[in-house]
PDB file of N, CA and C in Angstrom:
ATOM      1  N   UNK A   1      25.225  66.007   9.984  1.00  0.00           N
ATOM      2  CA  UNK A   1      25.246  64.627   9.648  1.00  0.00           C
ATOM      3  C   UNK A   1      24.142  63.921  10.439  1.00  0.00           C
ATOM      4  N   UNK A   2      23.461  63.063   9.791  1.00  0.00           N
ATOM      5  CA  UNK A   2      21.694  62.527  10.094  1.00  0.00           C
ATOM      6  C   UNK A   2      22.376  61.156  10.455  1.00  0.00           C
ATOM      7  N   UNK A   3      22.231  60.505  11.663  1.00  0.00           N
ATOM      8  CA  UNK A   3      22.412  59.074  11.314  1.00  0.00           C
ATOM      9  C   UNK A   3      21.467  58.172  12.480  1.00  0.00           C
ATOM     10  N   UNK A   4      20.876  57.041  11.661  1.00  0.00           N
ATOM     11  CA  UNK A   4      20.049  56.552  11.859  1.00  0.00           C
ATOM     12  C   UNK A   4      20.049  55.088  12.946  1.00  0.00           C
ATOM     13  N   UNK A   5      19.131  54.974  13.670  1.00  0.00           N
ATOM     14  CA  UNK A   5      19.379  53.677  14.719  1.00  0.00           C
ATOM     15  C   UNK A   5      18.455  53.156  14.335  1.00  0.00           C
ATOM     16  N   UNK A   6      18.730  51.699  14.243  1.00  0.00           N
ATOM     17  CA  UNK A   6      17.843  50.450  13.875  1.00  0.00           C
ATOM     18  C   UNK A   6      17.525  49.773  15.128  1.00  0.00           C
ATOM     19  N   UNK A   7      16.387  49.898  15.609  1.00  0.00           N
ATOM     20  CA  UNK A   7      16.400  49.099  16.538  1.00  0.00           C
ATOM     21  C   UNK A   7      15.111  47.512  16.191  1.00  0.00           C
ATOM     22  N   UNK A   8      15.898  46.425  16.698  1.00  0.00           N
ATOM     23  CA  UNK A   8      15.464  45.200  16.242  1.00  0.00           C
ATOM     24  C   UNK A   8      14.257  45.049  17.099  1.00  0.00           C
ATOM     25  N   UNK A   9      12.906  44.816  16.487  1.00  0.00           N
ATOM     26  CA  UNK A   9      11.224  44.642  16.963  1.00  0.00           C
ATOM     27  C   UNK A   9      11.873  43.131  18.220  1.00  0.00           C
ATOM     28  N   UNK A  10      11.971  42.192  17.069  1.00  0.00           N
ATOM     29  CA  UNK A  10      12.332  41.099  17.483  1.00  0.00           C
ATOM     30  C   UNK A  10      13.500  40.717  17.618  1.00  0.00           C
ATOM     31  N   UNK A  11      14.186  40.248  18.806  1.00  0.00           N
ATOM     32  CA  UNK A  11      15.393  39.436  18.921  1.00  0.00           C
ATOM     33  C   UNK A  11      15.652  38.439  18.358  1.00  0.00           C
ATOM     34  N   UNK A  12      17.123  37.767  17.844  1.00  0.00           N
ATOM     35  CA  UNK A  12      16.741  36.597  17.076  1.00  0.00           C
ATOM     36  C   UNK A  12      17.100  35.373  17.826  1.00  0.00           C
ATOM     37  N   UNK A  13      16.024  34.203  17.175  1.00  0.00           N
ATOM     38  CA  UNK A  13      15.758  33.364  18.280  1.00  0.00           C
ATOM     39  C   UNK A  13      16.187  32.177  17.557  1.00  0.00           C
ATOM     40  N   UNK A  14      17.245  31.004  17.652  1.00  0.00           N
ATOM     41  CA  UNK A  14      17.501  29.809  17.233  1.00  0.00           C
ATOM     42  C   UNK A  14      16.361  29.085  17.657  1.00  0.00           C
ATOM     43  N   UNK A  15      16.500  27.768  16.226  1.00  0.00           N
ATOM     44  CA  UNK A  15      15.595  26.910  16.629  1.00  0.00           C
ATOM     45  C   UNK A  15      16.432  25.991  17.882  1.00  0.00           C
ATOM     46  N   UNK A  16      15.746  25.254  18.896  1.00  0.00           N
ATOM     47  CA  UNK A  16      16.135  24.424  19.384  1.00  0.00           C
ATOM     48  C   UNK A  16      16.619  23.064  19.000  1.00  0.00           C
ATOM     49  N   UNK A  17      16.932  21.911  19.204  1.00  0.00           N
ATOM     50  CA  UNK A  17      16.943  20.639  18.957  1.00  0.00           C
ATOM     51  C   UNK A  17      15.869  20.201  19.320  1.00  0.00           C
ATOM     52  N   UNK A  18      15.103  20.053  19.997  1.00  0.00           N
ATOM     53  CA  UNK A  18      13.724  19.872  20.960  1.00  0.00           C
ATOM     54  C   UNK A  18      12.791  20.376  19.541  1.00  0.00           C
ATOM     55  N   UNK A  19      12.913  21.258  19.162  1.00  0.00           N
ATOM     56  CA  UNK A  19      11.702  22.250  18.101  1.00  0.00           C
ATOM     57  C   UNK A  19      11.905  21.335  16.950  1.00  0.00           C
ATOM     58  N   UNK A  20      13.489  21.139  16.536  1.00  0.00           N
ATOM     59  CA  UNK A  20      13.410  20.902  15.134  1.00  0.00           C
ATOM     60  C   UNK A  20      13.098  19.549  15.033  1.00  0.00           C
ATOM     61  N   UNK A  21      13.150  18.548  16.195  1.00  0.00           N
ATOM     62  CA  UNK A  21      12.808  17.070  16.490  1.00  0.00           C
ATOM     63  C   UNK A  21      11.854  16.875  16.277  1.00  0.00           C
ATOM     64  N   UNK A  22      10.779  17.261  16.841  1.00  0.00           N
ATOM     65  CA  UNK A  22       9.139  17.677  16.429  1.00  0.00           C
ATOM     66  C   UNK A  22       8.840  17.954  15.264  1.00  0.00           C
ATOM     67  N   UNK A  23       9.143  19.140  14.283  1.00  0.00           N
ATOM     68  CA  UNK A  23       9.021  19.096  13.451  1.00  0.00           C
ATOM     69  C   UNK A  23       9.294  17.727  11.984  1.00  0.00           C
ATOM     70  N   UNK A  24      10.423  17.180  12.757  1.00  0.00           N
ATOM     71  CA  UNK A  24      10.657  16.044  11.505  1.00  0.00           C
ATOM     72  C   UNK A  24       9.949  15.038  12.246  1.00  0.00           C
ATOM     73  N   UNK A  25       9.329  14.425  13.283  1.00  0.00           N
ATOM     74  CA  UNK A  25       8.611  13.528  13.664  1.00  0.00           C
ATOM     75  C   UNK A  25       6.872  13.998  13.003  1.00  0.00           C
ATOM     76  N   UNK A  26       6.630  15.376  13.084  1.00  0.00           N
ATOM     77  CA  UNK A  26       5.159  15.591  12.230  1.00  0.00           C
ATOM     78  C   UNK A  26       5.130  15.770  11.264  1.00  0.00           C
ATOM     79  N   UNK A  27       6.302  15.670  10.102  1.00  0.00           N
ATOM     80  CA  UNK A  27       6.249  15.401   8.514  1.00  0.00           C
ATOM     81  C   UNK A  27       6.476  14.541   8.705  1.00  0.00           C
ATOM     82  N   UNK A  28       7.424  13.274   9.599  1.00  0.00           N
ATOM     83  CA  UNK A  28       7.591  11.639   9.135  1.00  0.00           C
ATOM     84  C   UNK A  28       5.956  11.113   9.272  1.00  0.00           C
ATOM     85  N   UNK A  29       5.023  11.979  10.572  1.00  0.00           N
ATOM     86  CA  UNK A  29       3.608  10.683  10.933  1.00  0.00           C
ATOM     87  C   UNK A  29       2.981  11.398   9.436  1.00  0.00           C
ATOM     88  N   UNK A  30       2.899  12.662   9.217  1.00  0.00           N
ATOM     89  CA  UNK A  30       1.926  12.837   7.681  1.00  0.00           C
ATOM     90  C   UNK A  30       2.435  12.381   6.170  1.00  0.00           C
ATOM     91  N   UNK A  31       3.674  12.172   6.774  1.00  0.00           N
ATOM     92  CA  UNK A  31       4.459  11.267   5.060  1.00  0.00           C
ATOM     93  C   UNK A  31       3.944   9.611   4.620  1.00  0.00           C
ATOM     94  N   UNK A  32       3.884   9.170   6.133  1.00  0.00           N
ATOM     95  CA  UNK A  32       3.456   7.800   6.283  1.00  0.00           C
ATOM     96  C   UNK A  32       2.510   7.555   6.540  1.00  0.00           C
ATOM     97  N   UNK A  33       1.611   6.523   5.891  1.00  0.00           N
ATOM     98  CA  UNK A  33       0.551   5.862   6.325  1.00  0.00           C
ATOM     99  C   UNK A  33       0.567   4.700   6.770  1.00  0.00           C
ATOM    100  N   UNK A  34      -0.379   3.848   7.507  1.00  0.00           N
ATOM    101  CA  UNK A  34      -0.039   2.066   8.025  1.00  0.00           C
ATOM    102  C   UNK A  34      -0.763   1.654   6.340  1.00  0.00           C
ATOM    103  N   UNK A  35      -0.040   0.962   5.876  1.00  0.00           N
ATOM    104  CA  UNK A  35      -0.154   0.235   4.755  1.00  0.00           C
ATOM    105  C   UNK A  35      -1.011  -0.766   4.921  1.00  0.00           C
ATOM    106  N   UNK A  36      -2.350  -1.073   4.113  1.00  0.00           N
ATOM    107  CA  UNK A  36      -3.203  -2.223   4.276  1.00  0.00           C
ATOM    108  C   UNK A  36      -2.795  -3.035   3.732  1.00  0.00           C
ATOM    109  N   UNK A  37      -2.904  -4.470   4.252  1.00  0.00           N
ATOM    110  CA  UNK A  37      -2.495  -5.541   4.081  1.00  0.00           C
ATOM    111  C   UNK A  37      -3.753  -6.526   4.711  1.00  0.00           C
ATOM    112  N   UNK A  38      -3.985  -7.649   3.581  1.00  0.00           N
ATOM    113  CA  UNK A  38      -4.824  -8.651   4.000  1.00  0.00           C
ATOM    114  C   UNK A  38      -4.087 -10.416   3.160  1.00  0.00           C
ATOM    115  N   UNK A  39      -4.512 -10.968   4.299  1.00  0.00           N
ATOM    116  CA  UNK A  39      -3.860 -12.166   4.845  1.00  0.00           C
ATOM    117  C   UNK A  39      -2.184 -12.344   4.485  1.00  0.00           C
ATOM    118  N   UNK A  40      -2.011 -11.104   5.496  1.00  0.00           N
ATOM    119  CA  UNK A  40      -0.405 -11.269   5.345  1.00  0.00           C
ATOM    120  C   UNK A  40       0.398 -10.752   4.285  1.00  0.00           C
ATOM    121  N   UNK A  41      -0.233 -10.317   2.842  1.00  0.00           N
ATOM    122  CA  UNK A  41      -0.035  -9.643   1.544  1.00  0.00           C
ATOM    123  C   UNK A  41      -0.222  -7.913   1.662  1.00  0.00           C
ATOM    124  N   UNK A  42       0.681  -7.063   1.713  1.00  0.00           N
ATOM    125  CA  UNK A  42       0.357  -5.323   1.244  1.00  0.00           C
ATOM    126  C   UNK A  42      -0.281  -5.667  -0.035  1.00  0.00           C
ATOM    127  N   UNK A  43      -1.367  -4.551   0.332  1.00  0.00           N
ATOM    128  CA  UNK A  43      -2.418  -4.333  -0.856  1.00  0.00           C
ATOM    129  C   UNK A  43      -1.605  -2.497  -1.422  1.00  0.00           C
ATOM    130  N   UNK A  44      -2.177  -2.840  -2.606  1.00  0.00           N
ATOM    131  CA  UNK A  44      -1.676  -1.450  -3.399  1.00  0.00           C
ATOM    132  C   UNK A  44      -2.248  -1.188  -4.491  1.00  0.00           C
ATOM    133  N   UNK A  45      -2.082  -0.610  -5.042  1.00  0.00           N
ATOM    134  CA  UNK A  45      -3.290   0.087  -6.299  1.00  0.00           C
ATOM    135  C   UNK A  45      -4.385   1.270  -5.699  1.00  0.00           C
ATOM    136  N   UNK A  46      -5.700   0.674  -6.366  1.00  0.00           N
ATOM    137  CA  UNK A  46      -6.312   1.583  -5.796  1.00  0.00           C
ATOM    138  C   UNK A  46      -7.439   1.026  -4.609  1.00  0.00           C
ATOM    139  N   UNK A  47      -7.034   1.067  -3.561  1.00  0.00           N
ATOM    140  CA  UNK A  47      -7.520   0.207  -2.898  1.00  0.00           C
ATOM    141  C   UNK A  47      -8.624   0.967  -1.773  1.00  0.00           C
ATOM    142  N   UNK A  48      -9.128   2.122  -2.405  1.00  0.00           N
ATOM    143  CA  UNK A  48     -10.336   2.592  -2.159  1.00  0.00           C
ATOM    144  C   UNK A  48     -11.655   1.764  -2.262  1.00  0.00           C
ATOM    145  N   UNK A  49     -11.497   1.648  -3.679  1.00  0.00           N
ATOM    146  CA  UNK A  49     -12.528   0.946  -4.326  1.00  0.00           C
ATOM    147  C   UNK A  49     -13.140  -0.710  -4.219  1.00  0.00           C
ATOM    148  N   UNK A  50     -12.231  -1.231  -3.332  1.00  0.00           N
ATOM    149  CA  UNK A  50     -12.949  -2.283  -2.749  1.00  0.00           C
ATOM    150  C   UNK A  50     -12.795  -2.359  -1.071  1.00  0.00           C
ATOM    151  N   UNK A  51     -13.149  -3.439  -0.518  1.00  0.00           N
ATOM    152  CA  UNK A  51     -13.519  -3.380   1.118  1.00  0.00           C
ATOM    153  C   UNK A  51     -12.387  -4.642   0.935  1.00  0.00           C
ATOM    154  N   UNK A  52     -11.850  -4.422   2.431  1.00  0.00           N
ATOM    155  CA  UNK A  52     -11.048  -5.685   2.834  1.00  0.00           C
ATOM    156  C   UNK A  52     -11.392  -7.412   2.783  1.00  0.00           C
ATOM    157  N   UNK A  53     -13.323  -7.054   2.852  1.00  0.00           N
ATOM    158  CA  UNK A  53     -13.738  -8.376   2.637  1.00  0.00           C
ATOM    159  C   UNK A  53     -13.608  -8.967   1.068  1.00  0.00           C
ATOM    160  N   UNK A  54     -13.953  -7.925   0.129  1.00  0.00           N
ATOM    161  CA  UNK A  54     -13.820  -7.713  -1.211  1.00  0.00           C
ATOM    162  C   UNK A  54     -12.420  -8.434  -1.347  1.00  0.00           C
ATOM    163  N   UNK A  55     -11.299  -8.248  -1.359  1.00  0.00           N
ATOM    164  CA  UNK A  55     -10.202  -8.657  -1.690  1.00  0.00           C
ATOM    165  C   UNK A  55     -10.141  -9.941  -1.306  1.00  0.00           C
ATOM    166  N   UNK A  56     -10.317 -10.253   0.469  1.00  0.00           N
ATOM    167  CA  UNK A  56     -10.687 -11.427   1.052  1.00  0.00           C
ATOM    168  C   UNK A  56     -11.487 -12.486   0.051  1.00  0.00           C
ATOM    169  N   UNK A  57     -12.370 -12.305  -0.589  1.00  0.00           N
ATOM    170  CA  UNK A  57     -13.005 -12.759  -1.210  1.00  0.00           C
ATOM    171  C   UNK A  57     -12.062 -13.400  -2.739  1.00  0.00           C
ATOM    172  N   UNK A  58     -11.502 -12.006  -3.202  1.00  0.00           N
ATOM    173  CA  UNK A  58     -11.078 -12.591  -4.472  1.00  0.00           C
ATOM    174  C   UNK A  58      -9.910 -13.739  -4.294  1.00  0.00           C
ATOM    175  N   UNK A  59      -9.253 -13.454  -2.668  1.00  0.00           N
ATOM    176  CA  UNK A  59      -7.999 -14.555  -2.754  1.00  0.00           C
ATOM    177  C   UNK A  59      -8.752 -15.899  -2.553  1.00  0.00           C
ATOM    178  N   UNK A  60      -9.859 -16.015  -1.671  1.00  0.00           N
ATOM    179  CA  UNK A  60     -10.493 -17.101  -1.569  1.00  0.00           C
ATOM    180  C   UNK A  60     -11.010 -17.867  -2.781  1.00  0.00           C
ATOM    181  N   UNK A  61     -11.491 -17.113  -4.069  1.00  0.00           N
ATOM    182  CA  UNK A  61     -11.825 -17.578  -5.337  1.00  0.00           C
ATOM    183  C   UNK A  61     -10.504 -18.236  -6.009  1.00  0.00           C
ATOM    184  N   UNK A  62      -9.624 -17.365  -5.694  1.00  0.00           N
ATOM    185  CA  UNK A  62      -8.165 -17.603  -6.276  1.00  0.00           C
ATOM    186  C   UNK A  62      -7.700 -18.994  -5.743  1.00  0.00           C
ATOM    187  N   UNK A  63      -8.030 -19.564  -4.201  1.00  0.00           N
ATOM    188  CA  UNK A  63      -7.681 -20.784  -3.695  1.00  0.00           C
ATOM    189  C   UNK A  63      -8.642 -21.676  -4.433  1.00  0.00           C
ATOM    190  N   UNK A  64      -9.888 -21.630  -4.450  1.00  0.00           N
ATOM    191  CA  UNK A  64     -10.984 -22.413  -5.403  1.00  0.00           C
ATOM    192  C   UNK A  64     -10.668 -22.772  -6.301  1.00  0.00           C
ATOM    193  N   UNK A  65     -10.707 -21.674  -7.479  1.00  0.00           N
ATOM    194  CA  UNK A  65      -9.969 -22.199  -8.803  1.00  0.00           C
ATOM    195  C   UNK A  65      -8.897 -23.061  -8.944  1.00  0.00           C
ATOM    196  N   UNK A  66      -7.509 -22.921  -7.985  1.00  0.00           N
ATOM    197  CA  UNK A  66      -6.698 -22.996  -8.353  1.00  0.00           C
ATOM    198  C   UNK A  66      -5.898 -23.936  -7.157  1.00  0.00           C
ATOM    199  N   UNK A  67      -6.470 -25.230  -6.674  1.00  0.00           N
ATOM    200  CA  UNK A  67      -5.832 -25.715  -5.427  1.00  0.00           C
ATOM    201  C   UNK A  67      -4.555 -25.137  -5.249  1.00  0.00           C
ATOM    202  N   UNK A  68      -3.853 -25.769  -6.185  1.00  0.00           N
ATOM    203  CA  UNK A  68      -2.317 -25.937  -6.290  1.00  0.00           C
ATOM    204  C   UNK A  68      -1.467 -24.625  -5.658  1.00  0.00           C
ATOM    205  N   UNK A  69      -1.965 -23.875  -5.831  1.00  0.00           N
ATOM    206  CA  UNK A  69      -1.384 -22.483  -5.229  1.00  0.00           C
ATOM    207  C   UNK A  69      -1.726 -22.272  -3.923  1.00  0.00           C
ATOM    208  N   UNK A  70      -2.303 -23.177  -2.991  1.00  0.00           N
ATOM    209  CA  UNK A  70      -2.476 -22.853  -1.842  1.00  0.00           C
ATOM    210  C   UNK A  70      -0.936 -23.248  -1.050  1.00  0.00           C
ATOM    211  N   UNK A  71      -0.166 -23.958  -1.641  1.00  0.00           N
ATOM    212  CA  UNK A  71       1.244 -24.327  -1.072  1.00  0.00           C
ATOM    213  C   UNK A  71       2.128 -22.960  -1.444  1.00  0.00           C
ATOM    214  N   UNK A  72       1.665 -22.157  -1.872  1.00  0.00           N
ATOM    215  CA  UNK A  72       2.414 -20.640  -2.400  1.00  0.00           C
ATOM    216  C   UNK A  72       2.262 -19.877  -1.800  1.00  0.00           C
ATOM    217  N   UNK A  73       3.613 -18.386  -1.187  1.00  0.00           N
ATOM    218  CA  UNK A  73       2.974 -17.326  -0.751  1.00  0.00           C
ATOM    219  C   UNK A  73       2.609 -16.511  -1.212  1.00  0.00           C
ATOM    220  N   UNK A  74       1.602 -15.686  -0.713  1.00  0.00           N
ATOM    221  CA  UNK A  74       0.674 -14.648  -1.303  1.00  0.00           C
ATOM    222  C   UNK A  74       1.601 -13.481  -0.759  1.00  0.00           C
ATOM    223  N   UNK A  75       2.170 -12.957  -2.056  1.00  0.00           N
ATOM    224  CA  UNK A  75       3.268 -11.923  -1.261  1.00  0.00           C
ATOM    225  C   UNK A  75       2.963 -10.394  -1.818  1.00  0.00           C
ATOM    226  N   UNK A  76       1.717 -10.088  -2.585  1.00  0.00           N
ATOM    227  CA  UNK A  76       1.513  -8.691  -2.919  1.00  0.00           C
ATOM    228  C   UNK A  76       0.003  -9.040  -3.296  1.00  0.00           C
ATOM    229  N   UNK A  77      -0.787  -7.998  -3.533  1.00  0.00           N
ATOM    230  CA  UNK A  77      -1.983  -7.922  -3.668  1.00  0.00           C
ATOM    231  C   UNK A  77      -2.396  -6.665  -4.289  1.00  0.00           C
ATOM    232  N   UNK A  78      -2.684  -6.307  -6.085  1.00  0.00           N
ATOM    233  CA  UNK A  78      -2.673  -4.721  -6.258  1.00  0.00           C
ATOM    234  C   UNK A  78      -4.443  -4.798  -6.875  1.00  0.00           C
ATOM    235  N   UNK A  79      -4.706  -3.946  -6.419  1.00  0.00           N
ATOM    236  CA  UNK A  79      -6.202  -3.946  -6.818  1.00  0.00           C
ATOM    237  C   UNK A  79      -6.053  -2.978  -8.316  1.00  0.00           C
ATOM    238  N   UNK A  80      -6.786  -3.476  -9.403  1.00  0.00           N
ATOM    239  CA  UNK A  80      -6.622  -2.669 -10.473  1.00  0.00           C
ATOM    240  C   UNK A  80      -7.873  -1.799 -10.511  1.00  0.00           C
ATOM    241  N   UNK A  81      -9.274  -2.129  -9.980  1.00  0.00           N
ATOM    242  CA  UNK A  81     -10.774  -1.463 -10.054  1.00  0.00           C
ATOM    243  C   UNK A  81     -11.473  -2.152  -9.495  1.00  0.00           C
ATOM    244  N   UNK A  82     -12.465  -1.770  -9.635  1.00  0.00           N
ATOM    245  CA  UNK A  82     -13.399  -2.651  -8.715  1.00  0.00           C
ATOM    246  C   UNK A  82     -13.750  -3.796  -8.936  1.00  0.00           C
ATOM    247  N   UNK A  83     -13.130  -4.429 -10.428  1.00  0.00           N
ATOM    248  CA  UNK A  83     -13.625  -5.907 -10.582  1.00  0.00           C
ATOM    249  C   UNK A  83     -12.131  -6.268 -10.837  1.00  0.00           C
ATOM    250  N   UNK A  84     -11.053  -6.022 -10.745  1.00  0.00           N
ATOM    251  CA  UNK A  84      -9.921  -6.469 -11.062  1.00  0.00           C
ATOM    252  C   UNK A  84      -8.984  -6.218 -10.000  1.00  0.00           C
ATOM    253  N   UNK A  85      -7.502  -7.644  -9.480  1.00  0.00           N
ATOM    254  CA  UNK A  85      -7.497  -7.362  -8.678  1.00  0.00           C
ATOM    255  C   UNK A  85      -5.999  -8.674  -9.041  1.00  0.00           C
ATOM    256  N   UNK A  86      -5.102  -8.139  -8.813  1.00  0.00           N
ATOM    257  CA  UNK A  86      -3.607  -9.040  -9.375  1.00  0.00           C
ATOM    258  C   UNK A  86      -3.379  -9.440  -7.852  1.00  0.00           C
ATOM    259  N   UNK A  87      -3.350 -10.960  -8.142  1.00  0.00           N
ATOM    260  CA  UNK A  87      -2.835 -11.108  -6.996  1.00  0.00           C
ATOM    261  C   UNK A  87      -1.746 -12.303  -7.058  1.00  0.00           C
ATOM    262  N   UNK A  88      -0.097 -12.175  -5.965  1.00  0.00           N
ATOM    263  CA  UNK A  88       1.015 -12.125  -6.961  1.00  0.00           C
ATOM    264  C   UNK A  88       1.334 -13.308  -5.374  1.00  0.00           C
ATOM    265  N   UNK A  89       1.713 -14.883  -6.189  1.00  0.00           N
ATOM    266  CA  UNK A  89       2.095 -15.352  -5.354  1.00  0.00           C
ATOM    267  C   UNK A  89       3.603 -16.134  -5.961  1.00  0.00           C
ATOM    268  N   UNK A  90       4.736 -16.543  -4.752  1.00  0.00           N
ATOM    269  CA  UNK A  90       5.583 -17.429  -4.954  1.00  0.00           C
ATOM    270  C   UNK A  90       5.711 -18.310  -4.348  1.00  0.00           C
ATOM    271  N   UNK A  91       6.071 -19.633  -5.106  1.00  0.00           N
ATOM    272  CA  UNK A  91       6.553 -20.728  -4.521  1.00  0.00           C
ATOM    273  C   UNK A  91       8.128 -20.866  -4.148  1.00  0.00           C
ATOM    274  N   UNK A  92       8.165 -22.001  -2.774  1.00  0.00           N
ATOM    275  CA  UNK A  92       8.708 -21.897  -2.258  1.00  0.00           C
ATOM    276  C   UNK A  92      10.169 -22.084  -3.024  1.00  0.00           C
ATOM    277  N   UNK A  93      10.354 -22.507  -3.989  1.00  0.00           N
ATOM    278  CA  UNK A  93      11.076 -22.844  -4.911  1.00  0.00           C
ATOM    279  C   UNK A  93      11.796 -21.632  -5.793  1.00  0.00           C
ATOM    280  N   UNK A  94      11.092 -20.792  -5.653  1.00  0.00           N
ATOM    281  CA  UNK A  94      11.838 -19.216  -6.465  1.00  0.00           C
ATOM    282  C   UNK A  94      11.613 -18.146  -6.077  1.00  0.00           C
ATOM    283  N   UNK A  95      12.777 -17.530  -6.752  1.00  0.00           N
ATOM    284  CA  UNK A  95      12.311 -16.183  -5.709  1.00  0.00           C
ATOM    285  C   UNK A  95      11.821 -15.158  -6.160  1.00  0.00           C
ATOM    286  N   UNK A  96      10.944 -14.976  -7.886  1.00  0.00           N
ATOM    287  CA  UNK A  96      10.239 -14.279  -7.845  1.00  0.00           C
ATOM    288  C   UNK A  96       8.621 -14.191  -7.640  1.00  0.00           C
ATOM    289  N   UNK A  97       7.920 -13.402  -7.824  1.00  0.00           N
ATOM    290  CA  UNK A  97       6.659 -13.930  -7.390  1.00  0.00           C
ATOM    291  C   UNK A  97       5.424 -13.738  -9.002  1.00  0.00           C
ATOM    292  N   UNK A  98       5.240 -14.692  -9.240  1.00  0.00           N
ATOM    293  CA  UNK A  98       3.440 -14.542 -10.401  1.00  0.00           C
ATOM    294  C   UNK A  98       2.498 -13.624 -10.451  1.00  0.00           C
ATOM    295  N   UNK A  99       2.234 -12.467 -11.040  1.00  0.00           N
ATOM    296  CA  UNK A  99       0.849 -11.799 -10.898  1.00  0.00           C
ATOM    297  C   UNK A  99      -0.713 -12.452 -11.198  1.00  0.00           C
ATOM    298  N   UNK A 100      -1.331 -13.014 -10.462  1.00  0.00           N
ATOM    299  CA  UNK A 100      -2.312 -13.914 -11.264  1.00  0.00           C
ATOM    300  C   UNK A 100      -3.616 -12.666 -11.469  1.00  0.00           C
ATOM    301  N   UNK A 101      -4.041 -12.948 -12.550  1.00  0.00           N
ATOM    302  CA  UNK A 101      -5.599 -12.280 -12.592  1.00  0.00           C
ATOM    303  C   UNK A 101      -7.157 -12.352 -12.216  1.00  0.00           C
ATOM    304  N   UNK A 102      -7.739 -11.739 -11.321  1.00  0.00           N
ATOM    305  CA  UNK A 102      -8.725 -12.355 -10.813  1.00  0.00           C
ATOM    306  C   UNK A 102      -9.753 -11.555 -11.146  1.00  0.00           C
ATOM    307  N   UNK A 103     -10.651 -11.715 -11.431  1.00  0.00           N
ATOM    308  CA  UNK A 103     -11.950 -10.647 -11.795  1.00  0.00           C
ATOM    309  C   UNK A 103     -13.257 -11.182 -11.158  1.00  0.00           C
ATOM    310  N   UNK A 104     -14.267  -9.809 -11.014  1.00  0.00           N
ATOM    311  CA  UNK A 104     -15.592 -10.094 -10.386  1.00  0.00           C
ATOM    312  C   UNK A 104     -16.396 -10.403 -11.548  1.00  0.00           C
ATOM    313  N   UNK A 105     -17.239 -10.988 -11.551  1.00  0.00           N
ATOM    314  CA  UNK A 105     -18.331 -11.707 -12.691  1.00  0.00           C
ATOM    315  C   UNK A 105     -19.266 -11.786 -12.358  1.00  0.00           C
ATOM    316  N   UNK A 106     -20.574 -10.647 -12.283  1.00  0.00           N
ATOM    317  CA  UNK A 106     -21.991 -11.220 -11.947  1.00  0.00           C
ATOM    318  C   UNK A 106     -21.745 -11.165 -10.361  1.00  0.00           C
ATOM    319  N   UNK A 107     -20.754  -9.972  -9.560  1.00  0.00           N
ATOM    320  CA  UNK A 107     -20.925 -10.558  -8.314  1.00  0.00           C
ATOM    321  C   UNK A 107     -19.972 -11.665  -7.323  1.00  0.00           C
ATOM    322  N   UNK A 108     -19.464 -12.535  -8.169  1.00  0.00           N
ATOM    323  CA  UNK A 108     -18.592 -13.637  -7.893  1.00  0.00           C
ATOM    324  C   UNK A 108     -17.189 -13.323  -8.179  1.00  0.00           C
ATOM    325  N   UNK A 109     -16.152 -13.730  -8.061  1.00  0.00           N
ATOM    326  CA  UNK A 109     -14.553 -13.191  -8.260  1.00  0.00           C
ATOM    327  C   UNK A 109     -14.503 -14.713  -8.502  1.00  0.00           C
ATOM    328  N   UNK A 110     -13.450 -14.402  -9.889  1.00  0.00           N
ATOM    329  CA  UNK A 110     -13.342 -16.069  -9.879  1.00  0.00           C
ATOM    330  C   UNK A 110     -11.468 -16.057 -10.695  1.00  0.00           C
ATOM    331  N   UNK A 111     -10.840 -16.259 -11.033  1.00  0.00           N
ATOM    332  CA  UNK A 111      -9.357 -16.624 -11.484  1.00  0.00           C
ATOM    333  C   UNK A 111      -9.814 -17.286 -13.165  1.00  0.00           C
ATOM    334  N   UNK A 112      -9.003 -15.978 -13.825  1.00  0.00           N
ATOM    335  CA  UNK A 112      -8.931 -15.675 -15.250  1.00  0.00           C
ATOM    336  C   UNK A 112      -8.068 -16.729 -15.711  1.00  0.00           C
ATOM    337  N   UNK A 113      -7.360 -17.322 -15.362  1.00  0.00           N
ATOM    338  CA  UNK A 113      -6.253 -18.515 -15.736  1.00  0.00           C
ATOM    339  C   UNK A 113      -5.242 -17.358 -16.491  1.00  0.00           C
ATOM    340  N   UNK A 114      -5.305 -15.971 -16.029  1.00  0.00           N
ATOM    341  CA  UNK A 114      -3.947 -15.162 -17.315  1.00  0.00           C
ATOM    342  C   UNK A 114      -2.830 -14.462 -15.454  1.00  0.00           C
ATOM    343  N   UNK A 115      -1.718 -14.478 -16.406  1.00  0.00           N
ATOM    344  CA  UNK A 115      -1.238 -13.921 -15.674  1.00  0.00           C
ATOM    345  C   UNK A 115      -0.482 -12.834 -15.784  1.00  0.00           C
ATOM    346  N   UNK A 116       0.294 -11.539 -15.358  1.00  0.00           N
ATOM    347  CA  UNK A 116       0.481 -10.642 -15.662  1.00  0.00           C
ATOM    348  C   UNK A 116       2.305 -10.447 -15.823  1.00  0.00           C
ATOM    349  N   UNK A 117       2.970 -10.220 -17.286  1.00  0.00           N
ATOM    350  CA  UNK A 117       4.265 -10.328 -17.820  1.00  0.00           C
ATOM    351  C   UNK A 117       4.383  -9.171 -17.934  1.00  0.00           C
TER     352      UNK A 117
END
């Protein structure tokens, strides 16, 4: 009668609490990014394609055009391309918020008078 011994290369080793803590703290920092946000509004879309001044710019056209909305908050900001760029404010009066449309023209960003339903 032949009988055989297994002997184990490696011992077996539990993870720690210490190990597995680490591990979910370096998938939470690569899951998350710091979210850009300009003047107080998260930007979203594709927000490669323009520069922070770029956006800066289109809300500033958006105050130009449109006094009346400067008493409103600017509570989202989604860039659609490089000349388009929704930017979504509410008054203090309700609680949802307007997508307004703003586009570049020749260079300039100026407020389409449309808004997004």
């Amino acid at each position: 009668m032949a009988v055989a011994q297994l002997v184990l290369v490696r011992p077996k080793v539990h993870a720690t609490p210490f190990s597995i803590g680490c591990c979910v703290i370096l998938l939470a920092a690569c899951a998350t990014s710091p979210q850009l946000t300009v003047n107080g509004a998260p930007v979203s879309g594709d927000v490669r394609v323009l520069s922070v001044a770029d956006i800066q710019a289109a809300v500033a056209a958006m105050r130009a055009d449109l006094p009346q909305i400067r008493s409103q908050q600017l509570t989202a900001i989604e860039v659609i391309d490089s000349d388009t760029v929704y930017l979504s404010y509410r008054s203090p009066e309700t609680r949802s918020a307007i997508p307004h449309v703003v586009k570049r023209a020749r260079g300039h960003w100026h407020y389409t008078w449309e808004i997004v339903v």
